[in-house]
N, C-alpha and C. Protein backbone atom coordinates (compact mmCIF):
# COMPACT_ATOMS: atom_id res chain seq x y z
N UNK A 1 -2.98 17.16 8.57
CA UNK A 1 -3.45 18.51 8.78
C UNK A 1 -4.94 18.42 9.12
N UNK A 2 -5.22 18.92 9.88
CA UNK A 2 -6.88 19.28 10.72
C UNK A 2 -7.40 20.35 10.41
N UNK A 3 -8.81 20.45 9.89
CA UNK A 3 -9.34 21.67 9.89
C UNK A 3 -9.45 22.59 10.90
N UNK A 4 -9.53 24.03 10.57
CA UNK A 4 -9.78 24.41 11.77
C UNK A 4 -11.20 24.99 12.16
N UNK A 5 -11.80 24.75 13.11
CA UNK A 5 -12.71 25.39 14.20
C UNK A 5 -12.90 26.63 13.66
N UNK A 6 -14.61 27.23 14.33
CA UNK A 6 -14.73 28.09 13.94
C UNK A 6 -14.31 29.03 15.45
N UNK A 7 -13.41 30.51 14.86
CA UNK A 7 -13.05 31.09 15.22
C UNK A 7 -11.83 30.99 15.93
N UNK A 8 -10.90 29.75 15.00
CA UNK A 8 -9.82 29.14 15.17
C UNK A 8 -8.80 30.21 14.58
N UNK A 9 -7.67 30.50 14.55
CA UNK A 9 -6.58 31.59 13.39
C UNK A 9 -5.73 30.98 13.67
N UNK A 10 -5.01 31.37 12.39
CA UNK A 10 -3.87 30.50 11.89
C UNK A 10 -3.26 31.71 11.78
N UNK A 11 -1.26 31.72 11.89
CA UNK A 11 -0.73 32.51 12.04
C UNK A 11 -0.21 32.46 10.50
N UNK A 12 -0.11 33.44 9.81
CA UNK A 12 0.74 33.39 8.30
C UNK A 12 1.50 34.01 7.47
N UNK A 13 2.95 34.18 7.03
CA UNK A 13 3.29 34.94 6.46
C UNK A 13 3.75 34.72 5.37
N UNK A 14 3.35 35.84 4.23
CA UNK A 14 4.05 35.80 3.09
C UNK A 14 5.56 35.20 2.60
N UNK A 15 5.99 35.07 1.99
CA UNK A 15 6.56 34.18 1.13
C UNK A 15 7.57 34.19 0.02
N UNK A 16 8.88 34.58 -0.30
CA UNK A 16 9.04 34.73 -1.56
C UNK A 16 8.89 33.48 -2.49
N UNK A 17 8.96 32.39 -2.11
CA UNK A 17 8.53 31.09 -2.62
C UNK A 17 8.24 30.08 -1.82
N UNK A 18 7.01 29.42 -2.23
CA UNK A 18 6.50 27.90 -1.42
C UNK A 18 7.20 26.37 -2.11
N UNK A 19 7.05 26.10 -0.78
CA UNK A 19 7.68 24.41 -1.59
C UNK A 19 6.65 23.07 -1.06
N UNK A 20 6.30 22.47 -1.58
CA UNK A 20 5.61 21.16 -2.03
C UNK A 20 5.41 21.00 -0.24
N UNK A 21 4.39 20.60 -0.08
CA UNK A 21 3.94 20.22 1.96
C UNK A 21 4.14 21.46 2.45
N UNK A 22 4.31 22.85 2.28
CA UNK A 22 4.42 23.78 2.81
C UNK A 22 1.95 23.76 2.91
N UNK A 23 2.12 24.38 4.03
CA UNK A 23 0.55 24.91 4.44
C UNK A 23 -0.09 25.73 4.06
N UNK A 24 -0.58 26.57 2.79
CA UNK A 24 -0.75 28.34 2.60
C UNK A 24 -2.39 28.42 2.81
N UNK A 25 -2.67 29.92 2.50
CA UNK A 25 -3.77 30.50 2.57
C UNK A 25 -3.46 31.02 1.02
N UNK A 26 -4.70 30.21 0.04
CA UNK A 26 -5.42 30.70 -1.08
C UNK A 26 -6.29 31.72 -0.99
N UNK A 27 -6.25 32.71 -1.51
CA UNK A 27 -8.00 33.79 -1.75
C UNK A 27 -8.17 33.31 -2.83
N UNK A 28 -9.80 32.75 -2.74
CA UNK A 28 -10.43 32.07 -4.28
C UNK A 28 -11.54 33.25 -3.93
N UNK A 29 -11.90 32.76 -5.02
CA UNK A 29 -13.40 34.35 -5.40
C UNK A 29 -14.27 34.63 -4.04
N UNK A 30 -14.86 33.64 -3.29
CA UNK A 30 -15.78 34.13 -2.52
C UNK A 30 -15.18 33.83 -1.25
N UNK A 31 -13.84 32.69 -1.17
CA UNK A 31 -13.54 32.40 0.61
C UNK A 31 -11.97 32.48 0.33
N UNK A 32 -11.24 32.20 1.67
CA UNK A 32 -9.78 31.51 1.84
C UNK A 32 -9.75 30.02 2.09
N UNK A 33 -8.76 29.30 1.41
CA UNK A 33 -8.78 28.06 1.70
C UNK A 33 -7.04 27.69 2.36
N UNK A 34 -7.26 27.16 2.86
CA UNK A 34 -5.44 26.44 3.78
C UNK A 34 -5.66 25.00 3.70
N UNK A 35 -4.62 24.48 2.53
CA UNK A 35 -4.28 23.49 1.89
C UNK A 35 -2.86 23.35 1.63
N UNK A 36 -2.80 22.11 1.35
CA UNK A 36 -1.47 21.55 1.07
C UNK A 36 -0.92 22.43 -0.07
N UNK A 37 0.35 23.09 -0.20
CA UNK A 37 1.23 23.20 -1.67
C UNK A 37 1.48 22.25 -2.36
N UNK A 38 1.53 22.10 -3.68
CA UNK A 38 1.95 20.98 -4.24
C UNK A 38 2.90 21.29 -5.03
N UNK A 39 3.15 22.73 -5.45
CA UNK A 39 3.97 23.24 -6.65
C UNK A 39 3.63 24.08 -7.63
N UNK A 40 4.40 24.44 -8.45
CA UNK A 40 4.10 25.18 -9.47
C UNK A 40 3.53 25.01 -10.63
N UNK A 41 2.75 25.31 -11.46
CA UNK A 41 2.63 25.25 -13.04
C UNK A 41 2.60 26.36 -13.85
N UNK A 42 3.33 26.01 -14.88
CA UNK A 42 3.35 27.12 -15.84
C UNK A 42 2.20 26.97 -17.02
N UNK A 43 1.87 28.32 -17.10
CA UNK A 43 0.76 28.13 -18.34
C UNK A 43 1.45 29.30 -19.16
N UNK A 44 0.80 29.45 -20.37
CA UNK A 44 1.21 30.04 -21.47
C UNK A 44 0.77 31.94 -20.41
N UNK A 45 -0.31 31.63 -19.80
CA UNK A 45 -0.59 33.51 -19.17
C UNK A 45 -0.26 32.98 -17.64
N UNK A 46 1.27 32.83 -17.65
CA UNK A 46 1.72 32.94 -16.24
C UNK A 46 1.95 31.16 -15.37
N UNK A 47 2.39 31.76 -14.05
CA UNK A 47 2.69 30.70 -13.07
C UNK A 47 1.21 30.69 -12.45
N UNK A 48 1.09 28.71 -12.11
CA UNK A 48 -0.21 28.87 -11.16
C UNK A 48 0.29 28.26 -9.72
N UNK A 49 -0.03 27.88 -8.99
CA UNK A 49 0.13 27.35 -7.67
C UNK A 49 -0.99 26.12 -7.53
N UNK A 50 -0.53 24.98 -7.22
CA UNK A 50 -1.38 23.45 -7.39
C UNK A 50 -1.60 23.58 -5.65
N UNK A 51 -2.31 23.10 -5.11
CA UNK A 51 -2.39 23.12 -4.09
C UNK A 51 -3.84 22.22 -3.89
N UNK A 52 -3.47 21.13 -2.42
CA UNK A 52 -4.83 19.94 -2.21
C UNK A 52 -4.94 19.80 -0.73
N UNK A 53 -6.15 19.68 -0.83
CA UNK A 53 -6.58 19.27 1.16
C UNK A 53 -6.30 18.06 1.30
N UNK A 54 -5.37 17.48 2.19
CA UNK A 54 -4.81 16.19 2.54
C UNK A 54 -6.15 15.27 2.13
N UNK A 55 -7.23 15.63 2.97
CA UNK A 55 -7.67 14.09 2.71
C UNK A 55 -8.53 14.41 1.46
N UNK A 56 -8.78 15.18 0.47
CA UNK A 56 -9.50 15.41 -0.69
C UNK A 56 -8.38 14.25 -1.78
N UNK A 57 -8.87 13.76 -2.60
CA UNK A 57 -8.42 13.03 -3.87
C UNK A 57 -8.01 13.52 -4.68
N UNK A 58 -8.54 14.47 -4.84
CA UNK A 58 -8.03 15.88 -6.48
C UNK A 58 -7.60 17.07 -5.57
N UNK A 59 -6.33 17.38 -6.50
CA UNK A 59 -6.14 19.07 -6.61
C UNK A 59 -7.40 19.88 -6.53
N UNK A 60 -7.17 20.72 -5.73
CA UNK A 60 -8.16 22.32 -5.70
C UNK A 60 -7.94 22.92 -7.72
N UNK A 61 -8.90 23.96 -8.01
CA UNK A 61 -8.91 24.31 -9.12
C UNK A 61 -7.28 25.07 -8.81
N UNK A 62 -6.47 25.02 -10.03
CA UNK A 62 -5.28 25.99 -10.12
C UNK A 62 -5.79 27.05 -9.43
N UNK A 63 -4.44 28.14 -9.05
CA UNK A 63 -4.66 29.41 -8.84
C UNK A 63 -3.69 30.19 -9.23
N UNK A 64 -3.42 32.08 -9.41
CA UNK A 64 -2.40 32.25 -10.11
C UNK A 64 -1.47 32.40 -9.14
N UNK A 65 -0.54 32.32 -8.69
CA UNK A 65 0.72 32.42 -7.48
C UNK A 65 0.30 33.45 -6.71
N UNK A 66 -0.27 34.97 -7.61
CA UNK A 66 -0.28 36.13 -6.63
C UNK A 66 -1.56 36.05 -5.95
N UNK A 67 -2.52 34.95 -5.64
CA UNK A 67 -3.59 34.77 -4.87
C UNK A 67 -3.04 33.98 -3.31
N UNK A 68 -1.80 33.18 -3.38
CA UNK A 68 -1.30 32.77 -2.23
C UNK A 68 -1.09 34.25 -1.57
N UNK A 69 -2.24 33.99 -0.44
CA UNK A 69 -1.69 34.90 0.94
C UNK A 69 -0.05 34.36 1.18
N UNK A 70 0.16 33.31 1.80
CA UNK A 70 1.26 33.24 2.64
C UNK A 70 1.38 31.60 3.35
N UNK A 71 2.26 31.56 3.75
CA UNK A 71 2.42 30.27 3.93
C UNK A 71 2.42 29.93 6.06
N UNK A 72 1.60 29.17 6.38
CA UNK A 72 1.04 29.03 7.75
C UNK A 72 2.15 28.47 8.59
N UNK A 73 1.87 29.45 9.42
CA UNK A 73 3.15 28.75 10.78
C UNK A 73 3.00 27.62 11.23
N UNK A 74 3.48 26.37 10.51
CA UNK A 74 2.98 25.02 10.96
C UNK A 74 4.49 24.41 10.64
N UNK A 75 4.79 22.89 11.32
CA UNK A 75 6.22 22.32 11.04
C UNK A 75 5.90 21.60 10.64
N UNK A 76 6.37 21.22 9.10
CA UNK A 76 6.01 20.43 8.28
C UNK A 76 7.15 18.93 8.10
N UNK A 77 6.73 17.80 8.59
CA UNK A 77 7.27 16.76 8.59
C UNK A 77 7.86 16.52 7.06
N UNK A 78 9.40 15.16 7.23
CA UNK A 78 9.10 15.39 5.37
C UNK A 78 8.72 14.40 4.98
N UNK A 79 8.05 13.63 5.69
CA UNK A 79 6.52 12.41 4.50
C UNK A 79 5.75 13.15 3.83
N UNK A 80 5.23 14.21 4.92
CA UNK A 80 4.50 15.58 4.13
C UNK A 80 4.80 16.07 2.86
N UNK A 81 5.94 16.48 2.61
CA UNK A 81 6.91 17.15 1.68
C UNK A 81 6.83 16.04 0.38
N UNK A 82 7.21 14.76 0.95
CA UNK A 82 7.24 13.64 -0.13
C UNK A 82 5.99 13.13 -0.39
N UNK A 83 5.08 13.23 0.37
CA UNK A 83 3.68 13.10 0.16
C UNK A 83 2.88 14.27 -0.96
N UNK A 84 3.22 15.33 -0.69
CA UNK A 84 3.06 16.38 -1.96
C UNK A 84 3.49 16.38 -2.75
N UNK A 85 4.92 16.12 -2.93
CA UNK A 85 5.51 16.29 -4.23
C UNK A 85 4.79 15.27 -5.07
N UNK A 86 4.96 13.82 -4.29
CA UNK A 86 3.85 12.43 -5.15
C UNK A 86 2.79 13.00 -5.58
N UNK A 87 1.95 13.98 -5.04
CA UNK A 87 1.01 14.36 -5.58
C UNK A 87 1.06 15.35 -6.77
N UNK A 88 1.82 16.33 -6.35
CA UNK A 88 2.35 17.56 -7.47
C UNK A 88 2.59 16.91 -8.83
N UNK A 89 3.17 15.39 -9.13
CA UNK A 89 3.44 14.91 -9.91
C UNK A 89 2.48 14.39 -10.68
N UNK A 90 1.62 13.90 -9.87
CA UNK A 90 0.50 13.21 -10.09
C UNK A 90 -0.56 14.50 -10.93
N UNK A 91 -0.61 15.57 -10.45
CA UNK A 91 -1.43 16.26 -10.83
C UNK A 91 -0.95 17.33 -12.37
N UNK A 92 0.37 17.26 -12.17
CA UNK A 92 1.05 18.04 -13.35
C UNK A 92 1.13 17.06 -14.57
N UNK A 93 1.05 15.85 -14.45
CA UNK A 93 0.88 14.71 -15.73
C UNK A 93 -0.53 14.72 -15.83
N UNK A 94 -1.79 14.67 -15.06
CA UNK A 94 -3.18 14.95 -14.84
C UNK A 94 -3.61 16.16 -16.27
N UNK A 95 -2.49 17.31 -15.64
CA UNK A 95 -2.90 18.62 -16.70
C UNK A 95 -2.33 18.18 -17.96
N UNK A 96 -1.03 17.72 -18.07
CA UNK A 96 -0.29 17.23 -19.50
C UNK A 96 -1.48 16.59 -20.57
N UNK A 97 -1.74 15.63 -19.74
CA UNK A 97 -2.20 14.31 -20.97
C UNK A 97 -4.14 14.23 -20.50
N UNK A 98 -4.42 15.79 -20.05
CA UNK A 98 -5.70 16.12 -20.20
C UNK A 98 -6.26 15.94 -21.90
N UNK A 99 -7.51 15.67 -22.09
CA UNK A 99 -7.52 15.42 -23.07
C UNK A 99 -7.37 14.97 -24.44
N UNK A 100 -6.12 14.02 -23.85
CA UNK A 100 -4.98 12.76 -24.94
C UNK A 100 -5.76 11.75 -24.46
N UNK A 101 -6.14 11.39 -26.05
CA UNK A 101 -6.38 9.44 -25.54
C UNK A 101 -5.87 8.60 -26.27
């Protein structure tokens, strides 16, 4: 996935559910970000949405599901798909055994 240019648009629509390598548009407090899905997490106040920029190392901060705009008109290969989920995994044991030593 490539960033885009300024005054580039991405086409996007809402969603009743995303799946792992799917493309979305986050609203975080001050911008939109279009990053990888990685999956879901549950917390005790609700579902969050994991989501990472291909070439970044870490997950983006959680977000709560109802901040996903929508998911980007893009065709998603499935290395992609298996490439996220490896990650989704990676990052949901990350939150588990936060703070276990």
């Amino acid at each position: 996935m490539r960033g885009l240019g300024d005054g580039e648009r991405v086409q996007v629509r809402r969603r009743r559910r995303y799946f792992p390598g799917d493309v979305v548009v986050v609203r975080r407090a001050d911008h939109f970000s279009i990053h990888r899905f990685l999956g879901y997490a549950w917390t005790g106040r609700g579902w969050l949405a994991l989501t990472q920029a291909d070439r970044d190392p870490c997950p983006d901060p959680a977000s709560r599901v109802r901040a996903v705009v929508g998911a980007a008109d893009a065709t998603v290969r499935w290395p992609e798909r298996v490439h996220a989920l490896a990650r989704y995994v990676a990052a949901v044991a990350r939150r588990a055994f936060r703070g276990r030593s």
